[in-house]
PDB file of N, CA and C in Angstrom:
ATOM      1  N   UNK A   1      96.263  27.437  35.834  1.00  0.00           N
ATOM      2  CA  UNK A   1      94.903  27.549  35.329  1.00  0.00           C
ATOM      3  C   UNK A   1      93.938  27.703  36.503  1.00  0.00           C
ATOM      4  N   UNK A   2      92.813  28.456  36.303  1.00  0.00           N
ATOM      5  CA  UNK A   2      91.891  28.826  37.327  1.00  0.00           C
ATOM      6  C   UNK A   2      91.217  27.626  37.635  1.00  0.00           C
ATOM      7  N   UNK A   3      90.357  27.422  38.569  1.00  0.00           N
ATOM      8  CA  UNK A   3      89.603  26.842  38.749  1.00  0.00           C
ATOM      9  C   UNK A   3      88.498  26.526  38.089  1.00  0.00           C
ATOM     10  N   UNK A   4      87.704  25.698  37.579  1.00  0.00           N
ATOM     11  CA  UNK A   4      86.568  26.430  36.825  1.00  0.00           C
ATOM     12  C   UNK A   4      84.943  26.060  38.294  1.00  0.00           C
ATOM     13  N   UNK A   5      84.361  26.704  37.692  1.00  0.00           N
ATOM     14  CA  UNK A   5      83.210  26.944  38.711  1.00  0.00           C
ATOM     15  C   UNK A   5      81.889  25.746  37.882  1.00  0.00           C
ATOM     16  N   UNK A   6      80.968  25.371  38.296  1.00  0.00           N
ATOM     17  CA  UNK A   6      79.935  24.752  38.217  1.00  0.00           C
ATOM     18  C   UNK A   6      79.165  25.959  37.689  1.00  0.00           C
ATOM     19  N   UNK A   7      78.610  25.673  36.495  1.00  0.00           N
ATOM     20  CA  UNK A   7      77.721  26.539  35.978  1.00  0.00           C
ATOM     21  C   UNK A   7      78.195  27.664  34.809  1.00  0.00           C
ATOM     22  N   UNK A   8      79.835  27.119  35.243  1.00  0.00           N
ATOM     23  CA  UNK A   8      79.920  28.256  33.791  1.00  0.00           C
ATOM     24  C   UNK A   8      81.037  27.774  32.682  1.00  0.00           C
ATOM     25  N   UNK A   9      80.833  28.482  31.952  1.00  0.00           N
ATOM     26  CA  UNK A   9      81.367  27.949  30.609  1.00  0.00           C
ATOM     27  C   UNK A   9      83.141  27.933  30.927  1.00  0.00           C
ATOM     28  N   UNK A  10      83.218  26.433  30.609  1.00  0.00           N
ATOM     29  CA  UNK A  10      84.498  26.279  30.764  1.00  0.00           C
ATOM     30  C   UNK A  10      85.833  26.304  28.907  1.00  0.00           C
ATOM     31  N   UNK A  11      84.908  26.383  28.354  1.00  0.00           N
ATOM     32  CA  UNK A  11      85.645  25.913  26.627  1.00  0.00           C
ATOM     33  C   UNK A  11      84.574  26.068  24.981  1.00  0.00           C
ATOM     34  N   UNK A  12      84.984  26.366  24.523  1.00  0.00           N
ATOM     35  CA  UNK A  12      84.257  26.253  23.875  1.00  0.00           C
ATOM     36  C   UNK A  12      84.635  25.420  22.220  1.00  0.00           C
ATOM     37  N   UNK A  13      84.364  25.059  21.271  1.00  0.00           N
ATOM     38  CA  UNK A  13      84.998  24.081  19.943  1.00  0.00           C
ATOM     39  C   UNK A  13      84.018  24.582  18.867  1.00  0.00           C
ATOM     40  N   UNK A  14      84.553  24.151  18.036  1.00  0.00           N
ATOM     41  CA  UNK A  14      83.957  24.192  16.849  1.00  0.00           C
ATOM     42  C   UNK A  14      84.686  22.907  15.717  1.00  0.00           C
ATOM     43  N   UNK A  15      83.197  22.251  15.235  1.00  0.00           N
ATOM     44  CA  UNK A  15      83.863  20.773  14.626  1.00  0.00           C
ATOM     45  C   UNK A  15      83.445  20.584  13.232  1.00  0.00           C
ATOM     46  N   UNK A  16      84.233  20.661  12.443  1.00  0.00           N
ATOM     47  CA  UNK A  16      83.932  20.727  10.775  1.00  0.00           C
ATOM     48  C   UNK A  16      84.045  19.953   9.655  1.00  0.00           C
ATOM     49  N   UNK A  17      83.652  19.551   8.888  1.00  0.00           N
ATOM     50  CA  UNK A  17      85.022  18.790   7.793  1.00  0.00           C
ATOM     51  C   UNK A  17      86.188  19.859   7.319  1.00  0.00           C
ATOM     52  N   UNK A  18      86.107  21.157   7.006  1.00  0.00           N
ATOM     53  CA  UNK A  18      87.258  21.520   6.726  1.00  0.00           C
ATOM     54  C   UNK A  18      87.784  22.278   7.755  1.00  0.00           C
ATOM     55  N   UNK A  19      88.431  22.065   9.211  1.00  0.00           N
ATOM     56  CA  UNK A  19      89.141  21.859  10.065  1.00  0.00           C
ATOM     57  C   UNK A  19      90.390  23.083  10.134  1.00  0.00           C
ATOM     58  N   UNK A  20      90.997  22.076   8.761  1.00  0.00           N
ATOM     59  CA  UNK A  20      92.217  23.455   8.627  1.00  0.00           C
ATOM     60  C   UNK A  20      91.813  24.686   7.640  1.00  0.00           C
ATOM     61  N   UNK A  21      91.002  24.773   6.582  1.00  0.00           N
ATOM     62  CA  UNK A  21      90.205  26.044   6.280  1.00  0.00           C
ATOM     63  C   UNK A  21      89.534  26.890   7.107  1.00  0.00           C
ATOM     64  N   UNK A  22      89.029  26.238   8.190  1.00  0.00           N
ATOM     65  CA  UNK A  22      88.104  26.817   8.968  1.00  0.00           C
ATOM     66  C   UNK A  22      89.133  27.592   9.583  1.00  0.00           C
ATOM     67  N   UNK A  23      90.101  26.810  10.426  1.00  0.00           N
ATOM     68  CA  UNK A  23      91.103  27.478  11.633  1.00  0.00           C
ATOM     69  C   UNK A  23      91.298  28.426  10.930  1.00  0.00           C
ATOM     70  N   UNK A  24      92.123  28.536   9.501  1.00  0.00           N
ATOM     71  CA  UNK A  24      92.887  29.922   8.751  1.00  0.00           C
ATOM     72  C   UNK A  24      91.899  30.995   8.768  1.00  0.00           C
ATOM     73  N   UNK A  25      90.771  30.456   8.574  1.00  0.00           N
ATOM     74  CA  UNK A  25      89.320  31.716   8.194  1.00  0.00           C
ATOM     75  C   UNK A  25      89.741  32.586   9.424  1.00  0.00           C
ATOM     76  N   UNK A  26      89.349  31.932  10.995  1.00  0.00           N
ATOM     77  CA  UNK A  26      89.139  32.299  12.110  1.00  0.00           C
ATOM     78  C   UNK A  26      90.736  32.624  12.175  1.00  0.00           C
ATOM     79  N   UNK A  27      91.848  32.601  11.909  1.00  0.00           N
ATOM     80  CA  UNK A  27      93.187  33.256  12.311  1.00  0.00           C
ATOM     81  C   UNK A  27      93.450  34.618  11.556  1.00  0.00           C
ATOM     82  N   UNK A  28      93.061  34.481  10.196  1.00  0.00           N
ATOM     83  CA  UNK A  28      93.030  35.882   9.186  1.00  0.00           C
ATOM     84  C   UNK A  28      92.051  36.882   9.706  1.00  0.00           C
ATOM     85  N   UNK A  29      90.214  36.016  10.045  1.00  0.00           N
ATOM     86  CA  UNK A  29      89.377  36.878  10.373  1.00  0.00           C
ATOM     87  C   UNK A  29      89.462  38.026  11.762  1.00  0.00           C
ATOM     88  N   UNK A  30      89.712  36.618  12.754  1.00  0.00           N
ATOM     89  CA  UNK A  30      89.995  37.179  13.779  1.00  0.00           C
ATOM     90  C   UNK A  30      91.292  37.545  14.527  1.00  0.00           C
ATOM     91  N   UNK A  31      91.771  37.219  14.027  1.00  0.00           N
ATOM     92  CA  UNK A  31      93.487  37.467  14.369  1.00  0.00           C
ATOM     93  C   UNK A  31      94.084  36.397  15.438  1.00  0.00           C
ATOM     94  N   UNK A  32      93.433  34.855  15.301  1.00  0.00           N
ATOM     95  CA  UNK A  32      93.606  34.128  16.134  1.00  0.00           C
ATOM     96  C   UNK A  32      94.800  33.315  16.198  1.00  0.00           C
ATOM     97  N   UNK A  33      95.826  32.844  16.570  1.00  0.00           N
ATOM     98  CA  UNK A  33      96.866  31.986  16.481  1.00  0.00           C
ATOM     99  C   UNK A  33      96.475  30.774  16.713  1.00  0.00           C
ATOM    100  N   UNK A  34      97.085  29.666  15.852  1.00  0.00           N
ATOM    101  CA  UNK A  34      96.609  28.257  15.449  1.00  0.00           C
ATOM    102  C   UNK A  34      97.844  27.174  15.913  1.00  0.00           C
ATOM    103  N   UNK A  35      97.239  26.244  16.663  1.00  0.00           N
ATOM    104  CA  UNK A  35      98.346  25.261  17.104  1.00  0.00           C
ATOM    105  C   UNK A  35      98.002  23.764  16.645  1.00  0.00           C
ATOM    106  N   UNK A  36      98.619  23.071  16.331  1.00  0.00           N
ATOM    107  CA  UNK A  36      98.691  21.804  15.920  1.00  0.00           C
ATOM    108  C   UNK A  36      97.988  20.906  17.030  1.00  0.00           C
ATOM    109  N   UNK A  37      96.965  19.965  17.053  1.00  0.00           N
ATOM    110  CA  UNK A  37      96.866  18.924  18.198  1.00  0.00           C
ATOM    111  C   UNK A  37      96.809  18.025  17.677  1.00  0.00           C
ATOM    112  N   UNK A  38      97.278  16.628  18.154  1.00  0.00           N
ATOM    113  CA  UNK A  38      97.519  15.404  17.506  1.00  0.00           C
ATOM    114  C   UNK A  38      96.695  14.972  17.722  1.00  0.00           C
ATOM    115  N   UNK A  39      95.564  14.207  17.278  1.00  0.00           N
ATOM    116  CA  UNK A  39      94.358  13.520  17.578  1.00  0.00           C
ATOM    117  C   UNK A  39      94.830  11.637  17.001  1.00  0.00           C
ATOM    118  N   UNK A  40      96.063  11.337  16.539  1.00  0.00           N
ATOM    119  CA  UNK A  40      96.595   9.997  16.767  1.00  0.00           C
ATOM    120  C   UNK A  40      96.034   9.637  15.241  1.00  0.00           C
ATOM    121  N   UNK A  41      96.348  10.478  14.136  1.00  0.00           N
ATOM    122  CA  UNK A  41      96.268  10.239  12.461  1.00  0.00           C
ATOM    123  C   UNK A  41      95.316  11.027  11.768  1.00  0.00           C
ATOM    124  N   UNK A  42      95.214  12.381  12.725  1.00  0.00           N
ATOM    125  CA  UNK A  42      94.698  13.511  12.267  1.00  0.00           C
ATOM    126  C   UNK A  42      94.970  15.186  13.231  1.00  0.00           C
ATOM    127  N   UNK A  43      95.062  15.976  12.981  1.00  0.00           N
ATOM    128  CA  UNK A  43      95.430  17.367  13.760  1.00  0.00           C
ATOM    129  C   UNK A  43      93.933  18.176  14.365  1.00  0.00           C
ATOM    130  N   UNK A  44      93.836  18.574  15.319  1.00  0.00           N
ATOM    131  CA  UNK A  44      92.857  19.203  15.348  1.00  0.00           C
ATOM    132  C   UNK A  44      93.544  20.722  15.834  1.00  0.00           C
ATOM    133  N   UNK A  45      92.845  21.881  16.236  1.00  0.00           N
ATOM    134  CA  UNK A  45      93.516  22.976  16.458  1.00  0.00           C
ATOM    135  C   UNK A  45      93.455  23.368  17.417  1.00  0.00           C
ATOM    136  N   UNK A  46      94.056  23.920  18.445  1.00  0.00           N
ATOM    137  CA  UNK A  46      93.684  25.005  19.548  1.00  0.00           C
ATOM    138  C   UNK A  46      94.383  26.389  18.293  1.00  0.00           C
ATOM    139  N   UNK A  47      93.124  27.149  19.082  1.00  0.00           N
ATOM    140  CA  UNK A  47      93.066  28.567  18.417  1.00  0.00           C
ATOM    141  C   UNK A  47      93.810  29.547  19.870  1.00  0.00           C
ATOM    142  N   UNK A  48      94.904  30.394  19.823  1.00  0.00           N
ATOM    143  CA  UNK A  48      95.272  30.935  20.942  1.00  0.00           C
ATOM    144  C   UNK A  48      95.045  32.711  20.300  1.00  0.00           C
ATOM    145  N   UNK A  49      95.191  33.447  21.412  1.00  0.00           N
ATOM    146  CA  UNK A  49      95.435  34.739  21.107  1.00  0.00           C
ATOM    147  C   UNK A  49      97.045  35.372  21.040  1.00  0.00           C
ATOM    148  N   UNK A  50      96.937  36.424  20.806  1.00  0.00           N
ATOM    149  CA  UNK A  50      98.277  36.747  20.460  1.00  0.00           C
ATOM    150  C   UNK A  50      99.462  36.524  21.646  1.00  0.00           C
ATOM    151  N   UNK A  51      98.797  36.584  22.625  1.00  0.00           N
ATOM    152  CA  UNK A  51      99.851  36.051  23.936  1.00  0.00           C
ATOM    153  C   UNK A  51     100.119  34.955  24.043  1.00  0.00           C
ATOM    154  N   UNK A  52      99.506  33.916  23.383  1.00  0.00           N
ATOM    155  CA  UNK A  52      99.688  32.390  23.520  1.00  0.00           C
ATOM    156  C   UNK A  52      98.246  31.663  24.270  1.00  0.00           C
ATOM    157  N   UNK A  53      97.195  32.622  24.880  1.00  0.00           N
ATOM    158  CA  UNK A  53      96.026  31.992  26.034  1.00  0.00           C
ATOM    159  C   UNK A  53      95.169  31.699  24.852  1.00  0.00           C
ATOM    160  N   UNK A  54      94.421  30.050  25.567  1.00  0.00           N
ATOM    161  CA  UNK A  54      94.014  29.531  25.187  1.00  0.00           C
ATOM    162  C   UNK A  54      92.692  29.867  25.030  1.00  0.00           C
ATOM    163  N   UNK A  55      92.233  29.571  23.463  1.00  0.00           N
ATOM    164  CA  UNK A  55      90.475  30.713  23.229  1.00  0.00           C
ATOM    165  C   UNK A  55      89.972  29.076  22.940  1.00  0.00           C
ATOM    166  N   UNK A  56      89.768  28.685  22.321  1.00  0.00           N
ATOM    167  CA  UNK A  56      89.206  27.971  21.480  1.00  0.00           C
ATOM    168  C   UNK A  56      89.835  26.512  20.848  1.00  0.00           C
ATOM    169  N   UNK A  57      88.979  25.190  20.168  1.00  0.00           N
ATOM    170  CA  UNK A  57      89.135  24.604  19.362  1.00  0.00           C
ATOM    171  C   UNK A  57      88.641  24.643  17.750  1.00  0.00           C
ATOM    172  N   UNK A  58      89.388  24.397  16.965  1.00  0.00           N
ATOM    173  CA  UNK A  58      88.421  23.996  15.867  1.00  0.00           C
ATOM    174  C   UNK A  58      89.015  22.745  15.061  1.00  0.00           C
ATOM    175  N   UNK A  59      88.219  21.669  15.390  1.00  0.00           N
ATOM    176  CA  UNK A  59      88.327  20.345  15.259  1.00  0.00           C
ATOM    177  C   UNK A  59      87.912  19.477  14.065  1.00  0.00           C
ATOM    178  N   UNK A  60      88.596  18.120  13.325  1.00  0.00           N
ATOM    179  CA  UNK A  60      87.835  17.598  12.673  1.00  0.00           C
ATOM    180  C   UNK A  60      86.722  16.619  12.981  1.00  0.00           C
ATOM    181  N   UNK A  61      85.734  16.833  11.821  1.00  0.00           N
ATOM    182  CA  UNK A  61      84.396  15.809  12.359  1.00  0.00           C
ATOM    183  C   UNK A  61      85.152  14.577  12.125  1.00  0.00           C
ATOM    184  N   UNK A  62      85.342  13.536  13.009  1.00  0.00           N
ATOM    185  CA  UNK A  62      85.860  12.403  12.712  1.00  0.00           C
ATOM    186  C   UNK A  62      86.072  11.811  13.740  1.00  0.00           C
ATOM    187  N   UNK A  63      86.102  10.700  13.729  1.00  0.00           N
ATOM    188  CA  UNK A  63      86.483  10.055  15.305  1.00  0.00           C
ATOM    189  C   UNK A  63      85.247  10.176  16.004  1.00  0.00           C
ATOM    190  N   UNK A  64      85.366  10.660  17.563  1.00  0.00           N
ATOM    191  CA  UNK A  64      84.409  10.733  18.204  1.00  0.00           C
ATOM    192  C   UNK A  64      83.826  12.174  17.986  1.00  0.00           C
ATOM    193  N   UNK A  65      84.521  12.550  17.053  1.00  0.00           N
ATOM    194  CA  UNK A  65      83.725  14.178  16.740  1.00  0.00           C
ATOM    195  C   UNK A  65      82.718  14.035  15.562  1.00  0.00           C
ATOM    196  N   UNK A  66      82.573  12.326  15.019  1.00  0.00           N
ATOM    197  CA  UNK A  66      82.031  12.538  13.592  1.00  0.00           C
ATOM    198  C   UNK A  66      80.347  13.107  13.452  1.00  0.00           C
ATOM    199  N   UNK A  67      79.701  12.893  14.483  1.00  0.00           N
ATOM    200  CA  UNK A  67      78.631  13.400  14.641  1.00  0.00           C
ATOM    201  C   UNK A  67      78.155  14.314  15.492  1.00  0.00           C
ATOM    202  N   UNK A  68      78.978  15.446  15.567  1.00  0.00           N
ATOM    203  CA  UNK A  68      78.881  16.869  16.359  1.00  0.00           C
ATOM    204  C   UNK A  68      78.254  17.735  14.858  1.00  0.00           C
ATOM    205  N   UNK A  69      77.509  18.703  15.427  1.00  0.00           N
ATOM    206  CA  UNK A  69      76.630  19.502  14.085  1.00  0.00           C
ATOM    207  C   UNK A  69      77.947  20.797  14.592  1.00  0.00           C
ATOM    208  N   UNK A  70      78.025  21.370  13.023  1.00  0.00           N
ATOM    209  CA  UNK A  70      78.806  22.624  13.004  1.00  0.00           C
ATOM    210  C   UNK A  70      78.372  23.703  13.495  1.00  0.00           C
ATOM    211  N   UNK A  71      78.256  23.827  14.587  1.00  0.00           N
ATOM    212  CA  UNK A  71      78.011  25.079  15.718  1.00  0.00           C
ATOM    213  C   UNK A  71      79.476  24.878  16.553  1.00  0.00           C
ATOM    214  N   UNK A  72      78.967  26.141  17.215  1.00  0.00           N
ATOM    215  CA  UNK A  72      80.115  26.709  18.042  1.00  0.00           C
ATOM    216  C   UNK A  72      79.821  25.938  19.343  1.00  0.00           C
ATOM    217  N   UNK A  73      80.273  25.116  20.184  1.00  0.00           N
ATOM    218  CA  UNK A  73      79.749  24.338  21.285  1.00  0.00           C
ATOM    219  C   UNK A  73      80.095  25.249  22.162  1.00  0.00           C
ATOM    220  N   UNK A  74      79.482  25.284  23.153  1.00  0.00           N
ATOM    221  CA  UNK A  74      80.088  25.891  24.500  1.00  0.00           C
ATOM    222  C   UNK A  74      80.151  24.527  25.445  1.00  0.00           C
ATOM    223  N   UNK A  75      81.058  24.318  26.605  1.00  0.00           N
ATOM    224  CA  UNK A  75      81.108  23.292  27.071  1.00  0.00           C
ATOM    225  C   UNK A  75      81.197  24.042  28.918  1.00  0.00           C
ATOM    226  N   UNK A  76      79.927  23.583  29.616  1.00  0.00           N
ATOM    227  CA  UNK A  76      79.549  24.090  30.837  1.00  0.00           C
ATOM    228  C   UNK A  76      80.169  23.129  31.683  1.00  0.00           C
ATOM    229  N   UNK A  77      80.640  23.278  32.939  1.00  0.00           N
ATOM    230  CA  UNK A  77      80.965  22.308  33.990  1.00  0.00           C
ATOM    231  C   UNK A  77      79.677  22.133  34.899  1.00  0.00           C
ATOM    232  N   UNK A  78      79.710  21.082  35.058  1.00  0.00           N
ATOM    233  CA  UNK A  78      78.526  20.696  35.882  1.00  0.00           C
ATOM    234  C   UNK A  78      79.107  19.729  37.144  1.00  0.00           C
ATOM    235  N   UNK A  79      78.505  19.399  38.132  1.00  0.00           N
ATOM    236  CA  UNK A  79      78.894  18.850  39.454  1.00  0.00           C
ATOM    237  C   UNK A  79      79.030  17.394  39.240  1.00  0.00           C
ATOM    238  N   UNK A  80      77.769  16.791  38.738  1.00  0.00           N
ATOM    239  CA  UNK A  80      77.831  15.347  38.393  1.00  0.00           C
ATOM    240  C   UNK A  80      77.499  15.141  36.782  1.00  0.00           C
ATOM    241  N   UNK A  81      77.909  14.895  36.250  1.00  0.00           N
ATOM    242  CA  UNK A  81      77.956  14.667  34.858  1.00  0.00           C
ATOM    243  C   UNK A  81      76.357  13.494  33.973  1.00  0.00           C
ATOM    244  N   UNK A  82      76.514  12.472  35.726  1.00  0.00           N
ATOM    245  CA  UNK A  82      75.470  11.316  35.130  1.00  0.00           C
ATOM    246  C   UNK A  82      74.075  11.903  35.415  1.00  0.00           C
ATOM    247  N   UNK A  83      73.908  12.603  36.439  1.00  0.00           N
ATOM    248  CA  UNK A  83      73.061  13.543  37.455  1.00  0.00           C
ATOM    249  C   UNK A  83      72.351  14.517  35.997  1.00  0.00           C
ATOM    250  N   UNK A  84      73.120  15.311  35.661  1.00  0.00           N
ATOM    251  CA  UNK A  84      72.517  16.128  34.770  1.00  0.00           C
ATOM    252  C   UNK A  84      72.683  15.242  33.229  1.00  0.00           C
ATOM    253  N   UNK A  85      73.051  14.567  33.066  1.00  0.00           N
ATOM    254  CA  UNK A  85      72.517  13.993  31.521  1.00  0.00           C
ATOM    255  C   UNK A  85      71.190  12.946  31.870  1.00  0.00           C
ATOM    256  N   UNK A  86      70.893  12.733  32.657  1.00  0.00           N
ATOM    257  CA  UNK A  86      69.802  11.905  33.517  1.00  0.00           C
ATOM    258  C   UNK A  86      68.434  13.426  33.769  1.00  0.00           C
ATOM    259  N   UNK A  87      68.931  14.396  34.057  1.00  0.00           N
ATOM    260  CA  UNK A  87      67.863  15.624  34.318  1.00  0.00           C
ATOM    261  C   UNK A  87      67.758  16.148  33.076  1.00  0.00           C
ATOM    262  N   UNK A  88      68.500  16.317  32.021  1.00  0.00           N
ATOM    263  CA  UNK A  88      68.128  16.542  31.092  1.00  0.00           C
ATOM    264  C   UNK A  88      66.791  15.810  30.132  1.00  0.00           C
ATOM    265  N   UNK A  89      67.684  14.010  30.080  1.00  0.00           N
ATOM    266  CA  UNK A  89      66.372  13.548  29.351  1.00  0.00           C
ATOM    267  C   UNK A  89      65.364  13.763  29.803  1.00  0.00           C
ATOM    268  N   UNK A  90      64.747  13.581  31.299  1.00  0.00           N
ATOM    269  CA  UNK A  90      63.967  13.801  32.191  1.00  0.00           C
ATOM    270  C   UNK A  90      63.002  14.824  31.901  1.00  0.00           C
ATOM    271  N   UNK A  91      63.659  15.973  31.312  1.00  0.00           N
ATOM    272  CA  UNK A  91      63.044  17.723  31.426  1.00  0.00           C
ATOM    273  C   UNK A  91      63.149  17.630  29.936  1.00  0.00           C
ATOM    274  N   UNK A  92      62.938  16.775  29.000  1.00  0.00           N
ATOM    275  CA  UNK A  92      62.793  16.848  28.041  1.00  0.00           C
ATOM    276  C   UNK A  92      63.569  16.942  26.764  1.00  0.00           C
ATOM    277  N   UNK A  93      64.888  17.190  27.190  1.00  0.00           N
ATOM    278  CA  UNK A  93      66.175  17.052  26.240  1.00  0.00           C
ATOM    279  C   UNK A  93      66.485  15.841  25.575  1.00  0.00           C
ATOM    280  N   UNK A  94      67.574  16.050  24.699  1.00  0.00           N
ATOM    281  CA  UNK A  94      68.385  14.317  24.440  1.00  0.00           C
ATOM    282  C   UNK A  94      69.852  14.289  25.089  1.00  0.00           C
ATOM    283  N   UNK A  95      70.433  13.713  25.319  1.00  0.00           N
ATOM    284  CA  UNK A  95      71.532  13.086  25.494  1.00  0.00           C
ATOM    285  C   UNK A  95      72.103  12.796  24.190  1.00  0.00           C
ATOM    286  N   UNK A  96      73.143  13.154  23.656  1.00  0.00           N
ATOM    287  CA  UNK A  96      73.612  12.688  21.806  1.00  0.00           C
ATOM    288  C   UNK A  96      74.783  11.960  22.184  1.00  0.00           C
ATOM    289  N   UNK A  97      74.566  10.567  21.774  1.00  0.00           N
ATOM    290  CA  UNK A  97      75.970   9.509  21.708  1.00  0.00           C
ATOM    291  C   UNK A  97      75.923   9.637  23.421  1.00  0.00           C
ATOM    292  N   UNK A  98      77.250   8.979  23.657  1.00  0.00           N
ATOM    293  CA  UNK A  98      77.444   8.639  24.742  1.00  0.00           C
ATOM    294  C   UNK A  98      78.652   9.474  25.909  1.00  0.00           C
ATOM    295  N   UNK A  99      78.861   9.256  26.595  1.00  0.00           N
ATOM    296  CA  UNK A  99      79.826  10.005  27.623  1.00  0.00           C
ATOM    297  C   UNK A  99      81.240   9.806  27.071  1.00  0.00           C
ATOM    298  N   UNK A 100      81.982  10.792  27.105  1.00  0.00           N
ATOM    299  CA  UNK A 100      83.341  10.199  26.497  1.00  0.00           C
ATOM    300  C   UNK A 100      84.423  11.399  27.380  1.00  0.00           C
ATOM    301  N   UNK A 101      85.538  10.523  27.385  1.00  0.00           N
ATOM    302  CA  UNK A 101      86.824  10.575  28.587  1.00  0.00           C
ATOM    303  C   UNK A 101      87.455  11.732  27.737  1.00  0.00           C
ATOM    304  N   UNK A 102      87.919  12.444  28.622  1.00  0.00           N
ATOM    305  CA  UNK A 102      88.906  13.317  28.248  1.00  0.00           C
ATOM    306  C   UNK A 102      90.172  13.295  29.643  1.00  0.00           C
ATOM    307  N   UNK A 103      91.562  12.895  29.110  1.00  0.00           N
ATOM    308  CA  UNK A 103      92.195  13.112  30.130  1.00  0.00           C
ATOM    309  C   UNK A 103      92.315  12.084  31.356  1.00  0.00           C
ATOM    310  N   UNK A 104      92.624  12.484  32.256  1.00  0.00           N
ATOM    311  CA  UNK A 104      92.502  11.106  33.359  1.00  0.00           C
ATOM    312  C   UNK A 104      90.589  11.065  34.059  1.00  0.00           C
ATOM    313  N   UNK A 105      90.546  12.333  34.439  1.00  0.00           N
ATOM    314  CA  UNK A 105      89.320  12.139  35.457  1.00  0.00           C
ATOM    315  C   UNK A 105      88.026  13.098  34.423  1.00  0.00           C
ATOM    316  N   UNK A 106      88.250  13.674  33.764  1.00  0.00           N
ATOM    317  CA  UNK A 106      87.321  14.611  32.804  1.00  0.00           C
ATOM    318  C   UNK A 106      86.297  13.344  32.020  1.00  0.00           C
ATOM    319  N   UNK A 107      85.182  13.893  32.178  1.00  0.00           N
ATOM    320  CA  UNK A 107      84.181  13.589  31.252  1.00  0.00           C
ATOM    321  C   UNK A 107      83.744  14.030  30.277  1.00  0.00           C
ATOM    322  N   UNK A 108      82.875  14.414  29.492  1.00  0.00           N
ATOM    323  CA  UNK A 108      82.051  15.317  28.748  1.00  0.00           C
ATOM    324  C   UNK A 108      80.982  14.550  27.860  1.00  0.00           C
ATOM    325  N   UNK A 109      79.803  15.254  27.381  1.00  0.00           N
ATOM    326  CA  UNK A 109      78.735  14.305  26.630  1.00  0.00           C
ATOM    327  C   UNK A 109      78.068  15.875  26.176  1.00  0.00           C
ATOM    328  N   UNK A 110      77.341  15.633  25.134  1.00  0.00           N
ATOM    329  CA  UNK A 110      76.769  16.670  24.244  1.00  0.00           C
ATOM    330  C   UNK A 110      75.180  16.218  24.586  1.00  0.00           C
ATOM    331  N   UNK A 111      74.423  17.544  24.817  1.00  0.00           N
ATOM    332  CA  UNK A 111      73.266  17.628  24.791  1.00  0.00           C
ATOM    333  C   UNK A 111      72.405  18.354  23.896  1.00  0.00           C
ATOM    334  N   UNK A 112      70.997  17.630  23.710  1.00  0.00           N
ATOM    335  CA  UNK A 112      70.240  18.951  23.284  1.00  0.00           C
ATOM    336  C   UNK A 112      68.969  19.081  23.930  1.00  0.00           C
ATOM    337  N   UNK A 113      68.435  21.055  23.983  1.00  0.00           N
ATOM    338  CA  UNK A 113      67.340  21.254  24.758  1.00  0.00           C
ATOM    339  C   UNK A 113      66.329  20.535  23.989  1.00  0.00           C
ATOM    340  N   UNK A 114      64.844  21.157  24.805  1.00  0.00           N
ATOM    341  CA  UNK A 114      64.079  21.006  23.919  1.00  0.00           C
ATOM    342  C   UNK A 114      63.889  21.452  22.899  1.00  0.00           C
ATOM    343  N   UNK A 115      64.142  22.818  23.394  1.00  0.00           N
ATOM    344  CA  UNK A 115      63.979  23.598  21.818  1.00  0.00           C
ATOM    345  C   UNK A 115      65.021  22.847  20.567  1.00  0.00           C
ATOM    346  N   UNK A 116      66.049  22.293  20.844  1.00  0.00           N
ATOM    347  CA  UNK A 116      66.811  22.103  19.556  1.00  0.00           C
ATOM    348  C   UNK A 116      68.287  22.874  19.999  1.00  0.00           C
ATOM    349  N   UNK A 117      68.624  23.423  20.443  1.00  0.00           N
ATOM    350  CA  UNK A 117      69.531  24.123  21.100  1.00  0.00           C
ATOM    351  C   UNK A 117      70.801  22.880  21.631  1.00  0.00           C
ATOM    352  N   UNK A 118      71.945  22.777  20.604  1.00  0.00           N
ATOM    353  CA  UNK A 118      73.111  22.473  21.397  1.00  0.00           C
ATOM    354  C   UNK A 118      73.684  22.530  21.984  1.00  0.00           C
ATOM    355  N   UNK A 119      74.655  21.640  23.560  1.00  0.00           N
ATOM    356  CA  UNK A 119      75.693  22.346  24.755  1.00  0.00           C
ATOM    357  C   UNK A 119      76.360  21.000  24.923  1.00  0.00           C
ATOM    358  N   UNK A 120      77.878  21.130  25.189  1.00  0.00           N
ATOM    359  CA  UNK A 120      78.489  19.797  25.525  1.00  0.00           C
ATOM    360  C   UNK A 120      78.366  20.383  27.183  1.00  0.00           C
ATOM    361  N   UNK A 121      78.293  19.239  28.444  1.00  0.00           N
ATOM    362  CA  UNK A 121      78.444  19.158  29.612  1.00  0.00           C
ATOM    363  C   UNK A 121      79.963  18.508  30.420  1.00  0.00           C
ATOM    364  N   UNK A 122      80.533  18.926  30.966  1.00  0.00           N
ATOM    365  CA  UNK A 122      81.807  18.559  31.117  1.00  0.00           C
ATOM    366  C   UNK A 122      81.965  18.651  32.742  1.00  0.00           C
ATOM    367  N   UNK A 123      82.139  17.328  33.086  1.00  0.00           N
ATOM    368  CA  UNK A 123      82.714  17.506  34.626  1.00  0.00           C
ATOM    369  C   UNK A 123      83.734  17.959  35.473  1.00  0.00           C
TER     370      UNK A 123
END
């Protein structure tokens, strides 16, 4: 896997109640291939392309996803994670819920602009 760079979109999700309707929509619509992820008493999806590379999630609202709004997230890498959820409120944004672990050293936390505009931030 590449590196990812500061500033650009590293992933992107999508979080629903209907999870596995949604994935089939996006596999029939778009011709996407659908993989099982265990979320520990529920599945969420990675969406792949026909080679197997990884495009996408589409996840259930539940857990720590229960209060994500049904948009398409894009998830940006940023340098310091506390740094920019701290410049955000600052410049007028919110911070939504709290910082949450992915993995051993990964972070991520969901923001919104001022305008209203959703982005998860990911270290």
């Amino acid at each position: 896997m590449q590196e990812q760079k500061i500033g650009h979109i590293v992933h992107f999700d999508l979080t629903v109640e209907d999870h596995e309707g949604v994935s089939e929509f996006y596999k029939e619509v778009v011709g996407w291939e659908k993989q099982g992820l265990d979320m520990g008493g529920y599945q969420d999806y990675v969406m792949k392309d026909k080679e197997g590379n990884f495009l996408s999630g589409v996840c259930k609202k539940a857990g720590g996803n229960a209060n994500l709004p049904p948009y398409w997230l894009i998830y940006v890498k940023v340098e310091d994670l506390d740094t920019s959820m701290a410049n955000c409120e600052k410049l007028g944004g919110k911070v939504i819920g709290e910082k949450r672990k992915f993995g051993e050293n990964t972070f991520y936390c969901l923001i919104q602009d001022p305008a209203g505009a959703y982005m998860m931030l990911i270290n």
